[in-house]
C-alpha atoms as a PDB file:
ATOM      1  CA  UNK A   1      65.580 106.983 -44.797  1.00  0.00           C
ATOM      2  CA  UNK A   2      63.256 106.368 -47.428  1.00  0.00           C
ATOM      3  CA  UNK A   3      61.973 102.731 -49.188  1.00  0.00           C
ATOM      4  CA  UNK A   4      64.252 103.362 -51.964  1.00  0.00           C
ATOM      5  CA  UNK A   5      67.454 103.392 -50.104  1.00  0.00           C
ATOM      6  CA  UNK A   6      66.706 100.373 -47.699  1.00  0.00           C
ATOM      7  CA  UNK A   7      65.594  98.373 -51.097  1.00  0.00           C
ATOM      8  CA  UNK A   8      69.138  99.791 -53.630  1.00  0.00           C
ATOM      9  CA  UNK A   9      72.656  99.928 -52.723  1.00  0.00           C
ATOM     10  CA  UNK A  10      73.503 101.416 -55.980  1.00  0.00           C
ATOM     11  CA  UNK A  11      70.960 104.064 -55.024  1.00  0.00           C
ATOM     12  CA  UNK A  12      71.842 104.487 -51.824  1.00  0.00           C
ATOM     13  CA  UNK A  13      75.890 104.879 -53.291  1.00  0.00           C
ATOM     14  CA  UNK A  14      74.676 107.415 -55.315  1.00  0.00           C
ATOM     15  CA  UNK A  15      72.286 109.535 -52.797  1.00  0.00           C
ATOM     16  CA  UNK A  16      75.547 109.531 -50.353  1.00  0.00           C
ATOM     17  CA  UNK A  17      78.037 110.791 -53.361  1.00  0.00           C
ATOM     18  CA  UNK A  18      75.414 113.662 -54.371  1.00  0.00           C
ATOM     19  CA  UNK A  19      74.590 114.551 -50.664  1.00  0.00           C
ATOM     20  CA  UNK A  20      78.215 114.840 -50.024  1.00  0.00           C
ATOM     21  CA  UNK A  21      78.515 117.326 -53.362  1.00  0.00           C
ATOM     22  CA  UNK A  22      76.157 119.444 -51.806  1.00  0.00           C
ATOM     23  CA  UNK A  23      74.162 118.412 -55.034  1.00  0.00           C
ATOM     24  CA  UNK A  24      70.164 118.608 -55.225  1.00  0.00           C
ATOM     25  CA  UNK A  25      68.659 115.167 -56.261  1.00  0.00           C
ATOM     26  CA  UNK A  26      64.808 113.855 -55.706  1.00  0.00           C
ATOM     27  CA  UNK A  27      63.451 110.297 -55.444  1.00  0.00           C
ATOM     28  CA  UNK A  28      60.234 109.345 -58.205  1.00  0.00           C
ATOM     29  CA  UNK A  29      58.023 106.787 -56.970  1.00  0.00           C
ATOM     30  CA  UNK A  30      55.354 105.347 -58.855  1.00  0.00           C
ATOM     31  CA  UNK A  31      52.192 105.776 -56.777  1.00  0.00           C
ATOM     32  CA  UNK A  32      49.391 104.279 -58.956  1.00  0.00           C
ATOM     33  CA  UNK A  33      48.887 102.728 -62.122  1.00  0.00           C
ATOM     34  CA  UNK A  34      45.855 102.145 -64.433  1.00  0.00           C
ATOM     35  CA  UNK A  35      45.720  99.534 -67.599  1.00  0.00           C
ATOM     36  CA  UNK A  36      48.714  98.308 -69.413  1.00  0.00           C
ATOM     37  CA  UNK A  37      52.128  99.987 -68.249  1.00  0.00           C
ATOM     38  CA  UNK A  38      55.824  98.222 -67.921  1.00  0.00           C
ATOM     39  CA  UNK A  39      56.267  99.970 -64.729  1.00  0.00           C
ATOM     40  CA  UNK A  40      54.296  99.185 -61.478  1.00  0.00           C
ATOM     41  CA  UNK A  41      53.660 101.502 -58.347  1.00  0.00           C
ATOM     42  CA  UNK A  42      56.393 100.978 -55.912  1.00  0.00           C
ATOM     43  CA  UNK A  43      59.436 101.386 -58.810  1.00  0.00           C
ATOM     44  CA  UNK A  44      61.315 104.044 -58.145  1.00  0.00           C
ATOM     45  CA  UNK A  45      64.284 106.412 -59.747  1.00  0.00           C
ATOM     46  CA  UNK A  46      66.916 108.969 -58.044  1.00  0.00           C
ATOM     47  CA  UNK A  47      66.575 111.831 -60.551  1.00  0.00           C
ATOM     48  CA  UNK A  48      69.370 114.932 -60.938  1.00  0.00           C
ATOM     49  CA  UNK A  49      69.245 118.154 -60.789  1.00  0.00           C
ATOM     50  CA  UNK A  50      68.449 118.375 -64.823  1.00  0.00           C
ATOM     51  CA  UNK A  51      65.521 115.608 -64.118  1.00  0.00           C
ATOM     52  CA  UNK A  52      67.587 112.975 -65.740  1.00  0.00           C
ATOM     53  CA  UNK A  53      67.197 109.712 -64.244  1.00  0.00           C
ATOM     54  CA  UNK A  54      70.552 108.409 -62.355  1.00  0.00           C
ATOM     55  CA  UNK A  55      69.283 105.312 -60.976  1.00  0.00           C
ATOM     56  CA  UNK A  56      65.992 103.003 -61.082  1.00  0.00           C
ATOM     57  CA  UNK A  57      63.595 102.365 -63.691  1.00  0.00           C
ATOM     58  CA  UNK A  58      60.152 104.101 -64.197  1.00  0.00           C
ATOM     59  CA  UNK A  59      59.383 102.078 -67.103  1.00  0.00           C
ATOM     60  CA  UNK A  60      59.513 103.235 -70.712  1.00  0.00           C
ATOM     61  CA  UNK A  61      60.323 106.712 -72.050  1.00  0.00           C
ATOM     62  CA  UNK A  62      56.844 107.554 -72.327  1.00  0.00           C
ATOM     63  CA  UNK A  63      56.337 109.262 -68.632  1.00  0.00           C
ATOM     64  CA  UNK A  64      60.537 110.905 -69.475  1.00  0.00           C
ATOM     65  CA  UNK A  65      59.702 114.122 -70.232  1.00  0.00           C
ATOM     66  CA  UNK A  66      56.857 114.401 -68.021  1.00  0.00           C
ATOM     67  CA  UNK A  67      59.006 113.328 -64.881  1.00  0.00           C
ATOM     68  CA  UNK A  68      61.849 115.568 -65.999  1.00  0.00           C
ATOM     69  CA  UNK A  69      59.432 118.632 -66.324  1.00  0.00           C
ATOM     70  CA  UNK A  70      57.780 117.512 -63.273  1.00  0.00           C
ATOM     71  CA  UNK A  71      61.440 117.062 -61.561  1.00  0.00           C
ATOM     72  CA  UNK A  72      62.682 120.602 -62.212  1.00  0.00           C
ATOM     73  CA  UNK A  73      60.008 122.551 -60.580  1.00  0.00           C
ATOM     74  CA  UNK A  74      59.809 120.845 -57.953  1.00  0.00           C
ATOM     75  CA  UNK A  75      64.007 121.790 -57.557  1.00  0.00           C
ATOM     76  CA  UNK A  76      62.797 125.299 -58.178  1.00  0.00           C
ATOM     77  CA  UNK A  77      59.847 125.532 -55.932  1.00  0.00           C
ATOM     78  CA  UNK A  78      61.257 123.273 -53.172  1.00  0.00           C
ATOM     79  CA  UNK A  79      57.911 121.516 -53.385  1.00  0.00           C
ATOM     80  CA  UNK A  80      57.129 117.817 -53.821  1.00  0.00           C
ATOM     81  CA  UNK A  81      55.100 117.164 -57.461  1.00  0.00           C
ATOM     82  CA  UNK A  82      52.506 114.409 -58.373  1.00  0.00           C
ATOM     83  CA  UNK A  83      52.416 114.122 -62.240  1.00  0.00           C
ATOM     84  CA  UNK A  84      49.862 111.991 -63.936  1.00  0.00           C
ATOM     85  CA  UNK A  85      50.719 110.968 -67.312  1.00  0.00           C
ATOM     86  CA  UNK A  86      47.793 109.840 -68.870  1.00  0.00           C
ATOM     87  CA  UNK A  87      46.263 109.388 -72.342  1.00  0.00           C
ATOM     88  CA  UNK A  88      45.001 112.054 -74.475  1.00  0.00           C
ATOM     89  CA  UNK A  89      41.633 110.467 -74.530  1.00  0.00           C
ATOM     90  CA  UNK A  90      41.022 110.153 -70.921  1.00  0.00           C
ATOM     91  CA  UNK A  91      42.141 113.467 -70.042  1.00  0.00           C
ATOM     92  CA  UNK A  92      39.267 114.839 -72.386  1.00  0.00           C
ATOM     93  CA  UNK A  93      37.191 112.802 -69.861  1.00  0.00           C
ATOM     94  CA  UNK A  94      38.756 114.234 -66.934  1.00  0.00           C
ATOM     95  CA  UNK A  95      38.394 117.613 -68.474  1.00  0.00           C
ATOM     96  CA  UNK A  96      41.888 118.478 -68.299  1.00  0.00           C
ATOM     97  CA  UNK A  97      44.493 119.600 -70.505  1.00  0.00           C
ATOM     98  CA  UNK A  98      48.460 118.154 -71.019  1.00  0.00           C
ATOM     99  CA  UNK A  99      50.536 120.780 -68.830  1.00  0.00           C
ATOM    100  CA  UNK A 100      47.559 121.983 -66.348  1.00  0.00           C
ATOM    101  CA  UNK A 101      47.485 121.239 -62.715  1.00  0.00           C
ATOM    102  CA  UNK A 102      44.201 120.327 -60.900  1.00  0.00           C
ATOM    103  CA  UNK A 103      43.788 119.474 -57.469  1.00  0.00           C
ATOM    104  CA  UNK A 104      47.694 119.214 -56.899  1.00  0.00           C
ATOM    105  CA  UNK A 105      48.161 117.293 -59.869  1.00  0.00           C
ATOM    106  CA  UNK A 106      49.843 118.344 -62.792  1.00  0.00           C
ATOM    107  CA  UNK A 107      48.338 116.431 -65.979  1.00  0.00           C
ATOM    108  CA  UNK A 108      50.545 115.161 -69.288  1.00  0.00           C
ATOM    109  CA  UNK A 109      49.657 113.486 -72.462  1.00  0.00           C
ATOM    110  CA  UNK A 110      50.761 110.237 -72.911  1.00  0.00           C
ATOM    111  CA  UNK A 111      51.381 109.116 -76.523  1.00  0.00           C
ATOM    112  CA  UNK A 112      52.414 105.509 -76.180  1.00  0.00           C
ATOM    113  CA  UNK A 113      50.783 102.694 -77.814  1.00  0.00           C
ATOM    114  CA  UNK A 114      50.007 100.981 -74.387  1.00  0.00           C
ATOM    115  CA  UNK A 115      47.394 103.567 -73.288  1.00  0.00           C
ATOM    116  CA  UNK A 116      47.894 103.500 -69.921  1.00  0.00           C
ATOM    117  CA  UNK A 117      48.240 105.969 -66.964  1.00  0.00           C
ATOM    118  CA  UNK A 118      50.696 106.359 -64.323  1.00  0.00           C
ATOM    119  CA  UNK A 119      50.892 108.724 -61.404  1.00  0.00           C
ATOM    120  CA  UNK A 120      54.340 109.808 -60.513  1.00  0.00           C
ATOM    121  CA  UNK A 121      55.289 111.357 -57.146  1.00  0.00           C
ATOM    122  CA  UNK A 122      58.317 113.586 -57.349  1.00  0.00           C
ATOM    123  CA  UNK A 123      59.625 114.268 -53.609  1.00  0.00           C
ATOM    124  CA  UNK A 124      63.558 116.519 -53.851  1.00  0.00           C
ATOM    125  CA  UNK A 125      66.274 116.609 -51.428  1.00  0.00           C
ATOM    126  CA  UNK A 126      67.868 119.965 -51.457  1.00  0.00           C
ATOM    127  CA  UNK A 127      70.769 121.130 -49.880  1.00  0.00           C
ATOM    128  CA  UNK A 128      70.302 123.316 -46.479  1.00  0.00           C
ATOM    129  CA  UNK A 129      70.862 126.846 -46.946  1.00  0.00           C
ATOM    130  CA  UNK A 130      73.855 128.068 -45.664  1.00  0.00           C
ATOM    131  CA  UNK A 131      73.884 130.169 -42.658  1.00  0.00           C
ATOM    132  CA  UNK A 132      77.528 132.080 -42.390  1.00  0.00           C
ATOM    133  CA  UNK A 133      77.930 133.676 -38.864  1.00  0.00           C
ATOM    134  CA  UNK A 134      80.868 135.763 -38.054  1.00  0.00           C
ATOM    135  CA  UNK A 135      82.465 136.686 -34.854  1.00  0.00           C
ATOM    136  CA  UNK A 136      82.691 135.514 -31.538  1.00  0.00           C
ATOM    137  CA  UNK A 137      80.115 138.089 -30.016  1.00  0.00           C
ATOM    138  CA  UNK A 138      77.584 136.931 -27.262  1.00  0.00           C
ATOM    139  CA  UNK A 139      74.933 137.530 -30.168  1.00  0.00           C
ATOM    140  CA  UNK A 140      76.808 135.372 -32.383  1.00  0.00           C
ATOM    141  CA  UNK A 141      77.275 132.179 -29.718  1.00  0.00           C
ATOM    142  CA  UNK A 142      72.823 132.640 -29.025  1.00  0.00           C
ATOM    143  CA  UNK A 143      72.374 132.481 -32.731  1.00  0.00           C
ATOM    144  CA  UNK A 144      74.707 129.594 -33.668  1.00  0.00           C
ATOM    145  CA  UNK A 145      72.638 128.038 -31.249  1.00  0.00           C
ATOM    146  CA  UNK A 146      69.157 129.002 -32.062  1.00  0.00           C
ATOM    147  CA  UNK A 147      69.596 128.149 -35.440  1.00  0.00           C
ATOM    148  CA  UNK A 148      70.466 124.416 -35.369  1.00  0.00           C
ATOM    149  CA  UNK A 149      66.776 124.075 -35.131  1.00  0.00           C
ATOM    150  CA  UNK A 150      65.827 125.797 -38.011  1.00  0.00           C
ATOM    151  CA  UNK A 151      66.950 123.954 -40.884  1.00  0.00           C
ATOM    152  CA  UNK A 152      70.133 125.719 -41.602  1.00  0.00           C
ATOM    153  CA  UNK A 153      73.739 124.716 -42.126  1.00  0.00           C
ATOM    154  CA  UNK A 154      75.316 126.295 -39.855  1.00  0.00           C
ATOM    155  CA  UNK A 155      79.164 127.995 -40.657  1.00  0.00           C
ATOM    156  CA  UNK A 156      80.617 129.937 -37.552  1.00  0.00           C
ATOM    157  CA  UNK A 157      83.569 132.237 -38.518  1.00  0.00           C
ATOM    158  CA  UNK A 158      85.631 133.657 -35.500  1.00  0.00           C
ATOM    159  CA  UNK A 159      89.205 134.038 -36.691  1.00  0.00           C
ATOM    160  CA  UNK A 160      90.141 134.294 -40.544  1.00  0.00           C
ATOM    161  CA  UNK A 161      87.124 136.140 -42.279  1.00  0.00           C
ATOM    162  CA  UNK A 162      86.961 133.946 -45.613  1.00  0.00           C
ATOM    163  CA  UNK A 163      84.461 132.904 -47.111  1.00  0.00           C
ATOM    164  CA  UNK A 164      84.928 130.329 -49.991  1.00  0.00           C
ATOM    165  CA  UNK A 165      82.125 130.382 -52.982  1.00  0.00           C
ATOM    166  CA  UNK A 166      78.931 127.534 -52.231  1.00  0.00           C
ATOM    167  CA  UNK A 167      76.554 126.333 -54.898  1.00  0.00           C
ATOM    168  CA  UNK A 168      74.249 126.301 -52.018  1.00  0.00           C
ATOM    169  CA  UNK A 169      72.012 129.152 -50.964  1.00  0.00           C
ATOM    170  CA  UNK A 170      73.877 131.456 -48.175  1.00  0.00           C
ATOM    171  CA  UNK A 171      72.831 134.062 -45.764  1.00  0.00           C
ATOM    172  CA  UNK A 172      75.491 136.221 -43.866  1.00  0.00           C
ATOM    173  CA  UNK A 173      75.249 137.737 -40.397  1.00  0.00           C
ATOM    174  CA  UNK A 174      78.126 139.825 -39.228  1.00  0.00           C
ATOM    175  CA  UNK A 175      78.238 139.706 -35.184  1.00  0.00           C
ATOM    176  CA  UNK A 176      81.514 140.444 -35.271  1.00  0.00           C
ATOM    177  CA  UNK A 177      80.668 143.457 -33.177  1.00  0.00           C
ATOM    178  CA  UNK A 178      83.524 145.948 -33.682  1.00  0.00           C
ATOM    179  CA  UNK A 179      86.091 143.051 -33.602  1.00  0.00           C
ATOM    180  CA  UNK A 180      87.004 142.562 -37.245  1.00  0.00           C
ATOM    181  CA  UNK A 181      83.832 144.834 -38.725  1.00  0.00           C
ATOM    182  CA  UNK A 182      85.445 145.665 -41.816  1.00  0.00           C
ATOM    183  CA  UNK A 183      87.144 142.560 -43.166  1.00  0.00           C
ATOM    184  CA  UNK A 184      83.678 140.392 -42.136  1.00  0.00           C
ATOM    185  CA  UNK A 185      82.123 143.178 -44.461  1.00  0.00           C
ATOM    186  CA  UNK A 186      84.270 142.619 -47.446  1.00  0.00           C
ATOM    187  CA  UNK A 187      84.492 139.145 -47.231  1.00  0.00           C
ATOM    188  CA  UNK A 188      80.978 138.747 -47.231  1.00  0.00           C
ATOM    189  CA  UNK A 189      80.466 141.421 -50.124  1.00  0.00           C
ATOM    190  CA  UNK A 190      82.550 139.418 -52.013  1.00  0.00           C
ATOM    191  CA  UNK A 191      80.460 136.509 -52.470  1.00  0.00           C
ATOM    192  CA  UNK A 192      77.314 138.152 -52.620  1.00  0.00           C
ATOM    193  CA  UNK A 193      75.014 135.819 -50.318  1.00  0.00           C
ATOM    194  CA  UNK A 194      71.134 135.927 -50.928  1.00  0.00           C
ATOM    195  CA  UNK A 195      71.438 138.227 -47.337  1.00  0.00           C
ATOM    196  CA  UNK A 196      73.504 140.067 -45.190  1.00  0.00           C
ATOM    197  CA  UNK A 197      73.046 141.610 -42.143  1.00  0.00           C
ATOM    198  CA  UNK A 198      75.200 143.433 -39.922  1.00  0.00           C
ATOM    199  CA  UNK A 199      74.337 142.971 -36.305  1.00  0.00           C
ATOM    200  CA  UNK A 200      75.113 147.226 -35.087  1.00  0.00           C
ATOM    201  CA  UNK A 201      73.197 150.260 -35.324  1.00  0.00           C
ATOM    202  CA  UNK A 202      72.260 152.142 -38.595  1.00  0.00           C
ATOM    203  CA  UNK A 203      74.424 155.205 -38.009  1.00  0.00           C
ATOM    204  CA  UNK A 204      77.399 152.714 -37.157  1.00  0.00           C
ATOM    205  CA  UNK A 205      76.756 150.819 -40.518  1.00  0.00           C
ATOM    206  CA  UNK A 206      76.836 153.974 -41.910  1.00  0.00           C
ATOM    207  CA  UNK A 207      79.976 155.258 -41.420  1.00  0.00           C
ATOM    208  CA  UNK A 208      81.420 151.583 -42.577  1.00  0.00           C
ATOM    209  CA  UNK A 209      79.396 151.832 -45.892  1.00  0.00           C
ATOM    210  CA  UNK A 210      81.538 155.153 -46.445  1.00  0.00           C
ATOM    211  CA  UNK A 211      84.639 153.349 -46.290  1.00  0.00           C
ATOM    212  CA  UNK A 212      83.669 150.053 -47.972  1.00  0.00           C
ATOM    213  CA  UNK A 213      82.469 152.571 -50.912  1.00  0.00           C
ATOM    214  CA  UNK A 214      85.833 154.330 -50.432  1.00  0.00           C
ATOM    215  CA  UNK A 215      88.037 151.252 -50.841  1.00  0.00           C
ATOM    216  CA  UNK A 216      85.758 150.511 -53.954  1.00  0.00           C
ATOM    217  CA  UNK A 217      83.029 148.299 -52.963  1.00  0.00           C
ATOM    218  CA  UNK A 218      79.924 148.429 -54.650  1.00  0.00           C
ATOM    219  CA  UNK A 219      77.554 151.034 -53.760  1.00  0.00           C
ATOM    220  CA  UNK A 220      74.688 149.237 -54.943  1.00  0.00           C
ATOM    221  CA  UNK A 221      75.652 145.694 -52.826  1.00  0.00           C
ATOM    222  CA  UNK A 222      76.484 147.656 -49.464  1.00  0.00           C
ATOM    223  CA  UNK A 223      73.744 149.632 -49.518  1.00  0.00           C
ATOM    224  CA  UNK A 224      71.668 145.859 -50.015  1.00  0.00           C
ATOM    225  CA  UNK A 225      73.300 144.654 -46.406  1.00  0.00           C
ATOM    226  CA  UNK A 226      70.394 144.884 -43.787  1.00  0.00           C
ATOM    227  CA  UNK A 227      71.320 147.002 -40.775  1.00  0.00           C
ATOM    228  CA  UNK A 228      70.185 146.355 -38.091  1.00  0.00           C
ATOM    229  CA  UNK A 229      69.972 143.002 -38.994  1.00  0.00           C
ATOM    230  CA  UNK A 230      66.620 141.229 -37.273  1.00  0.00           C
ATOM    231  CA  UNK A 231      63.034 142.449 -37.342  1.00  0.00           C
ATOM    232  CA  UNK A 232      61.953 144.710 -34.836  1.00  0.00           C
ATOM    233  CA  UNK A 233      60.787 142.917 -31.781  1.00  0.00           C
ATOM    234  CA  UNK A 234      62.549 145.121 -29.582  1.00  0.00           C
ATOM    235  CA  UNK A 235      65.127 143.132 -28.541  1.00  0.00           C
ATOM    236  CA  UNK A 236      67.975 143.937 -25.817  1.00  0.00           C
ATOM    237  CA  UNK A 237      69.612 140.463 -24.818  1.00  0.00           C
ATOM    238  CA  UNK A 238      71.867 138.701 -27.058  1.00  0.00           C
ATOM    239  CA  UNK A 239      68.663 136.142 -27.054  1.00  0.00           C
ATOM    240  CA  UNK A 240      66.433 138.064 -28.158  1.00  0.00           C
ATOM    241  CA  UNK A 241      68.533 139.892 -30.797  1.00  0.00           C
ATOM    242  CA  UNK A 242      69.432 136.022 -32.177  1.00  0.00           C
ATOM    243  CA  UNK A 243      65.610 135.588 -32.074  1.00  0.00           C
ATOM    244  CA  UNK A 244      65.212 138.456 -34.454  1.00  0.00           C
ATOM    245  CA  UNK A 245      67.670 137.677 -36.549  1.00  0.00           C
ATOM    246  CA  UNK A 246      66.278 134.082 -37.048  1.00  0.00           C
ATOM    247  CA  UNK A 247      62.884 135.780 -37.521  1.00  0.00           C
ATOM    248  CA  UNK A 248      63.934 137.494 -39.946  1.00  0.00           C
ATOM    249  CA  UNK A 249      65.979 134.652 -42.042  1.00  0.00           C
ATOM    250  CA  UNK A 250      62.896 132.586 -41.808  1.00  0.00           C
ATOM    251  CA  UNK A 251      61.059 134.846 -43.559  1.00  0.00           C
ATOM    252  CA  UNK A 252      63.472 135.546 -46.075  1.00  0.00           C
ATOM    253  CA  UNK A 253      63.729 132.260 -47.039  1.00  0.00           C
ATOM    254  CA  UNK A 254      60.250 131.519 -46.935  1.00  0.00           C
ATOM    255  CA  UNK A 255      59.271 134.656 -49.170  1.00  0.00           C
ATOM    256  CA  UNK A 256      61.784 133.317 -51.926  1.00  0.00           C
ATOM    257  CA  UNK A 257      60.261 130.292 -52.548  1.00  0.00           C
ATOM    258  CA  UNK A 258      56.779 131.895 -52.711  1.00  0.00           C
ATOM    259  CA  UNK A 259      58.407 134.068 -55.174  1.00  0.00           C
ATOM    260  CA  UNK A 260      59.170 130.765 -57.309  1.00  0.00           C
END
């Protein structure tokens, strides 16, 4: 729990409302200060998705744009920002241009008659990605499992295969295992995660892609489903195949946000 929601109820309200809409959000602390500014370090704001503040006060609307610029790359990089907003006089001094980043920082001019500077740290909360797992399969129990630890959200599907549309970011793994192959397939296509896989060999997922594509599912999204799913590590026991597959999620996710 951070200083801001020990110190604000109404900030606290709000953080609880948007973490239970599955809603991004990200706290802005002031962090430093230098000459005349109506804001001090320590005042803090809970800023939307859109950077827009939605509670707290970091002073006047001088450092607005700034922290809302600031606010919605750091929802699309998943990466804390530390924006200095700072006269146009002292960054000549610095060297620095309005819009550059140096040294982590990330520099803007500011235009208002009091002259001074103020850092900004921009930290967000984003929702965990979704991991969907269907079927009741020994691999399916290891990677429900394994996964708690990895920062997922973890959905296990056994019985009906629906799958309702998220805002969040999903990935699908089908261990259904020849127990409900088909409908896990076409539920899944229907919602097109950021991955499948389909836990099964290649010439199996083969003959499955036939009749998806007969039935009229996209040839272009089945042929996108990863089969095998996991990387190759060799892997025999419903472990190690759960291992894979987490492998290989991890570094799915991680090579998105590089792609940001």
């Amino acid at each position: 729990m951070t200083p801001a929601e020990i110190l604000s109820p109404e900030l606290t309200e709000k953080v609880d409302a948007l973490r239970a809409a599955e809603k991004p959000f990200a706290f802005a602390t002031i962090v430093r200060t230098v000459g005349s500014t109506a804001a001090k370090p320590g005042a803090k704001a809970l800023l939307a998705e859109d950077g827009t503040i939605l509670e707290g006060w970091l002073g006047g609307g001088c450092a607005r744009g700034a922290v809302k610029r600031a606010a919605i790359t750091a929802f699309r990089t998943a990466e804390p920002q530390l924006v200095s907003v700072t006269p146009e006089e002292f960054l000549a001094e610095l060297g620095v241009e309005a819009g550059t980043q140096h040294s982590g920082v990330t520099y803007a001019r500011n235009g208002c008659p009091s002259k001074g500077t103020v850092d900004i740290f921009i930290e967000p909360s984003l929702p965990l990605p979704e991991l969907v797992v269907m079927g009741a399969s020994p691999v399916a129990r290891a990677l429900c499992s394994l996964a708690a630890q990895f920062q997922f959200a973890i959905r296990a599907v056994k019985g009906d295969m629906e799958l309702a549309p998220t805002s969040r970011q999903r990935y699908v793994v089908i261990a259904t295992q020849g127990q409900g192959d088909m409908a896990a397939l076409n539920a899944a296509l229907a919602n097109g995660p950021s991955l499948i896989s389909f836990v099964g060999s290649s010439r199996k997922f083969a003959a499955l892609s036939q009749k998806l594509m007969d039935a009229g599912a996209d040839p272009a999204a089945v042929r996108s489903v990863k089969a095998p799913a996991g990387l190759n590590i060799n892997a025999v026991t419903p472990d190690e195949i759960a291992l894979s597959i987490l492998a290989e999620l991890v570094k799915q996710r991680r090579a998105a946000r590089a792609e940001v």
